[in-house]
N, C-alpha and C. Protein backbone atom coordinates (compact mmCIF):
# COMPACT_ATOMS: atom_id res chain seq x y z
N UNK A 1 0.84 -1.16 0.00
CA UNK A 1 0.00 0.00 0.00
C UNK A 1 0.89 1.23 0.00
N UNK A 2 0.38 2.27 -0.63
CA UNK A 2 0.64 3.67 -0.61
C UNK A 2 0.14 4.73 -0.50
N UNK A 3 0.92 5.47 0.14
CA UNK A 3 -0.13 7.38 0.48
C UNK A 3 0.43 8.15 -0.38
N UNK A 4 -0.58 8.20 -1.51
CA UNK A 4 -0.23 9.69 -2.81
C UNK A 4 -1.54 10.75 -1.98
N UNK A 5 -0.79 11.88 -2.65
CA UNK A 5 -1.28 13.25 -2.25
C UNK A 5 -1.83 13.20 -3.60
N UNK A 6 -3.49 13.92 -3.31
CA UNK A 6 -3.98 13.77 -4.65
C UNK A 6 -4.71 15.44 -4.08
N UNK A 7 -4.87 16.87 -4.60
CA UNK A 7 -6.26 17.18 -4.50
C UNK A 7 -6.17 17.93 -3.34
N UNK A 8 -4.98 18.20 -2.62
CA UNK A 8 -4.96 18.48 -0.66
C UNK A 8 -5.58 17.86 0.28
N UNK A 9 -5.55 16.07 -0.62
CA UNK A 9 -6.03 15.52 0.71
C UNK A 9 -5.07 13.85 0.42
N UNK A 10 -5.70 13.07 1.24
CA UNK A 10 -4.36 11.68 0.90
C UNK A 10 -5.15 10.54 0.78
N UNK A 11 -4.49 9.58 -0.32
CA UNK A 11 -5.63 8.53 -0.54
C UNK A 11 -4.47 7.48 -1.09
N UNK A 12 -5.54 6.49 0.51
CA UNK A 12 -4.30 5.05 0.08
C UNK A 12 -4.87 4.43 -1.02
N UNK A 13 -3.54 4.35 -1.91
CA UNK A 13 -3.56 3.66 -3.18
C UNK A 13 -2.99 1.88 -2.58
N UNK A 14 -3.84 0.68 -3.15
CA UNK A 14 -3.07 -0.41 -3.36
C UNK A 14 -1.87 -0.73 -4.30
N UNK A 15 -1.08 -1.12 -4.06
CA UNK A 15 0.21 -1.36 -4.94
C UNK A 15 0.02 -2.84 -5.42
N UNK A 16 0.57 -3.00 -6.51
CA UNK A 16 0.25 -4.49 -7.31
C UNK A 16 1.30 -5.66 -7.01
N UNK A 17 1.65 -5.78 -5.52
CA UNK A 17 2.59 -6.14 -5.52
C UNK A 17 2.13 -7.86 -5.06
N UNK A 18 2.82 -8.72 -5.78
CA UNK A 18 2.24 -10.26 -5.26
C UNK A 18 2.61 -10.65 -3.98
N UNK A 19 4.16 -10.37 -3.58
CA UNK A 19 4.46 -10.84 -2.37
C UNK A 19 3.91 -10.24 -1.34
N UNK A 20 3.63 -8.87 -1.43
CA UNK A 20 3.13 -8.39 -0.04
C UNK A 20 1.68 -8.59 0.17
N UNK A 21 0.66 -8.85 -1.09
CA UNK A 21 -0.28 -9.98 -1.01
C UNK A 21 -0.24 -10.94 -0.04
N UNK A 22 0.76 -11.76 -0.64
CA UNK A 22 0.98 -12.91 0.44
C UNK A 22 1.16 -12.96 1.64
N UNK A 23 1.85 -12.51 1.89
CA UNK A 23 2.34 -11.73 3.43
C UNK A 23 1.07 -11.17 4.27
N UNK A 24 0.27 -10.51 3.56
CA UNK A 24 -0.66 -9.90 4.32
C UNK A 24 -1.53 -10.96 4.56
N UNK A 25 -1.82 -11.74 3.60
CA UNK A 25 -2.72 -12.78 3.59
C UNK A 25 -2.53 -14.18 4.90
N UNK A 26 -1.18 -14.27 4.49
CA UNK A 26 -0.65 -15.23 5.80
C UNK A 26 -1.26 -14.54 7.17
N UNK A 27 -0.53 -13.67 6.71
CA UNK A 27 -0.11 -13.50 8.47
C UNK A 27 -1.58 -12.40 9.12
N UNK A 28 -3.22 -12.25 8.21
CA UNK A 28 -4.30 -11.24 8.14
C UNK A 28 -4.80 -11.80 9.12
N UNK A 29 -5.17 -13.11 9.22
CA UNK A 29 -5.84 -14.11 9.93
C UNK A 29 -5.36 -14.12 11.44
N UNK A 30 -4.50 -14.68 11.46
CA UNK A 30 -3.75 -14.44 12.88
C UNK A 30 -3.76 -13.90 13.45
N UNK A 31 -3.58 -12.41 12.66
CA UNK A 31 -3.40 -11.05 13.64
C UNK A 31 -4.64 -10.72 14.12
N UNK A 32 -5.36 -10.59 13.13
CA UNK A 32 -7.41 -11.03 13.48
C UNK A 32 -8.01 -11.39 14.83
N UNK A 33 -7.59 -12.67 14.51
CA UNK A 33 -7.72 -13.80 15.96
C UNK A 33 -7.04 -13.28 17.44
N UNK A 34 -5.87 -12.78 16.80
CA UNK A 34 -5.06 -12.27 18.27
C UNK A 34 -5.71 -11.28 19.19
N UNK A 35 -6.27 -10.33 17.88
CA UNK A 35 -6.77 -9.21 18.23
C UNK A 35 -8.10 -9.18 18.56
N UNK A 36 -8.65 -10.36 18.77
CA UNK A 36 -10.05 -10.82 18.84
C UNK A 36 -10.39 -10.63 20.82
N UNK A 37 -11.11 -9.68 20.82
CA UNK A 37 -11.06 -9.53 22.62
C UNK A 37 -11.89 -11.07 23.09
N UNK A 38 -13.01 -11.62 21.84
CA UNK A 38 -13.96 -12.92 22.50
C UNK A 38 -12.95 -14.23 22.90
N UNK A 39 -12.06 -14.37 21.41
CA UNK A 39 -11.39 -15.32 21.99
C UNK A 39 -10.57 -15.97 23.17
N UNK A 40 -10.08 -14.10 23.42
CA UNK A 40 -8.93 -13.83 24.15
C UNK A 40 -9.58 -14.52 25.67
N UNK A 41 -11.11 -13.69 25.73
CA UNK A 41 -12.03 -13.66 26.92
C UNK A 41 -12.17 -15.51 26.86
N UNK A 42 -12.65 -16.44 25.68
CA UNK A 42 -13.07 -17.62 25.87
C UNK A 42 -12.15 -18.27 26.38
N UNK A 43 -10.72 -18.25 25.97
CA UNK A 43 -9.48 -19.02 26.55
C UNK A 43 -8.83 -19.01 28.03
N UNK A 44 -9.32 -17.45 28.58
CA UNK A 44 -8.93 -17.00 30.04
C UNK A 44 -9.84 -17.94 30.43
N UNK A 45 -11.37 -18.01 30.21
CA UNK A 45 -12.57 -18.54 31.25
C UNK A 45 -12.19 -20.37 30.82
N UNK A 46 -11.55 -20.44 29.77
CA UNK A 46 -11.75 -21.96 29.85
C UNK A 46 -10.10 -21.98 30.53
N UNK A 47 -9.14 -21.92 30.62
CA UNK A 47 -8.19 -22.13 31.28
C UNK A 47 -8.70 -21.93 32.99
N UNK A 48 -9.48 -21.26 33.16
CA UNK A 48 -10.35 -20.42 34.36
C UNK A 48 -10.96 -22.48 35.17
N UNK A 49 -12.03 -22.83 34.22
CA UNK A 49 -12.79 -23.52 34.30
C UNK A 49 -11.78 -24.74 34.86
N UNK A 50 -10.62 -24.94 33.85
CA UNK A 50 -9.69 -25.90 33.59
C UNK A 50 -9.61 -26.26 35.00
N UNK A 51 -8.76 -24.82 35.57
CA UNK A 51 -7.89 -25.16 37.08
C UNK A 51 -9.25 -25.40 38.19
N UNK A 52 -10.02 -24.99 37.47
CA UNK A 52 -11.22 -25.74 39.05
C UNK A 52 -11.20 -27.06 39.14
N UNK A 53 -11.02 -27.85 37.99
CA UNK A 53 -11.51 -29.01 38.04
C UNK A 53 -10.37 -29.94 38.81
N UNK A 54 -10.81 -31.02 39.45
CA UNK A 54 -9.98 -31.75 40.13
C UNK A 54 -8.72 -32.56 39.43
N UNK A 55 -8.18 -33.52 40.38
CA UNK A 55 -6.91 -33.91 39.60
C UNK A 55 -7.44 -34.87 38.27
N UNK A 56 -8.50 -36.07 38.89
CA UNK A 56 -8.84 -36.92 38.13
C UNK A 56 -9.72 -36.27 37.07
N UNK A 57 -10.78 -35.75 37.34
CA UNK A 57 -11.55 -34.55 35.90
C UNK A 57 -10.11 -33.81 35.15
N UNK A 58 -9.56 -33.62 35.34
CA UNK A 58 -8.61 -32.65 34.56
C UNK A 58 -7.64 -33.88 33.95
N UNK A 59 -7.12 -34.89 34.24
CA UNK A 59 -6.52 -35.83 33.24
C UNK A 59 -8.00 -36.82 32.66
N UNK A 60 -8.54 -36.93 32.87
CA UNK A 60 -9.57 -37.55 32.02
C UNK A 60 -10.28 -36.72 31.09
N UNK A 61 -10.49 -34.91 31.35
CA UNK A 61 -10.25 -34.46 30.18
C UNK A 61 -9.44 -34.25 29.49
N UNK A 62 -8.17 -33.98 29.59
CA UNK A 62 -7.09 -33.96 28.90
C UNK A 62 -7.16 -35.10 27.80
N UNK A 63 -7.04 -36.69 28.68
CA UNK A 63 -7.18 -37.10 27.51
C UNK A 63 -8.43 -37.47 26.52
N UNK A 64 -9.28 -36.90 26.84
CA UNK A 64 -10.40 -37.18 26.07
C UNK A 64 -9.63 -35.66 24.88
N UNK A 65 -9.45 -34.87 25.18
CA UNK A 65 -8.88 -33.54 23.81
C UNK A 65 -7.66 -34.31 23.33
N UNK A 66 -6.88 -35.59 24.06
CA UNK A 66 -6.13 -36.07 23.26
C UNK A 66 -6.81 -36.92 22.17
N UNK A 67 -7.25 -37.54 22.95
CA UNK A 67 -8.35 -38.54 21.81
C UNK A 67 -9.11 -37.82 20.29
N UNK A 68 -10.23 -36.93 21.19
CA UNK A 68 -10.77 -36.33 19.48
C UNK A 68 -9.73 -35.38 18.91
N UNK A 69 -8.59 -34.62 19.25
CA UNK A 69 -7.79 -34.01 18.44
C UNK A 69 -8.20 -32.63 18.33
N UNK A 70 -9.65 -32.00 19.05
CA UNK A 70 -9.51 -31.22 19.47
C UNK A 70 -9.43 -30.17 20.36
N UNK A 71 -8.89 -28.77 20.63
CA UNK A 71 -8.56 -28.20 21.69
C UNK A 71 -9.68 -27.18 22.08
C-alpha cells in the first residue's frame, strides 16, 4: 500500500505487488484472531474452568482432547 497526495487531501492507493499480497494474507488471519477480545475472553474462562476441576476430571479431560484431536 501507498499514500499519494492527490487534491490536498491523501488517498491510500493499493500497490500491485504479489508478495506483499501474500504476506498480508498469511499472516491477516492471525493477527485477526489475536486481536479478537472474545477469543482472548473464551481461553482465560476456559483455562479459568480448567484449574477448578480436580486432579482426576482434569486428566480424564485432557485425555479425552487427546483422543478427538480437538482443543
Amino acid at each position: 500500500m501507498r499514500l499519494t497526495k492527490q487534491n490536498k487531501s491523501f488517498v491510500l492507493c493499493a500497490v500491485a505487488d504479489p508478495e506483499a499480497g501474500e504476506v498480508e494474507g498469511r499472516y491477516s488471519k492471525a493477527y485477526e484472531e489475536k486481536m479478537n477480545p472474545f477469543s482472548d475472553f473464551r481461553s482465560r474462562e476456559r483455562e479459568a474452568r480448567r484449574q477448578q476441576m480436580n486432579v482426576l476430571d482434569r486428566i480424564v479431560f485432557e485425555f479425552g482432547q487427546f483422543i478427538s484431536g480437538s482443543q
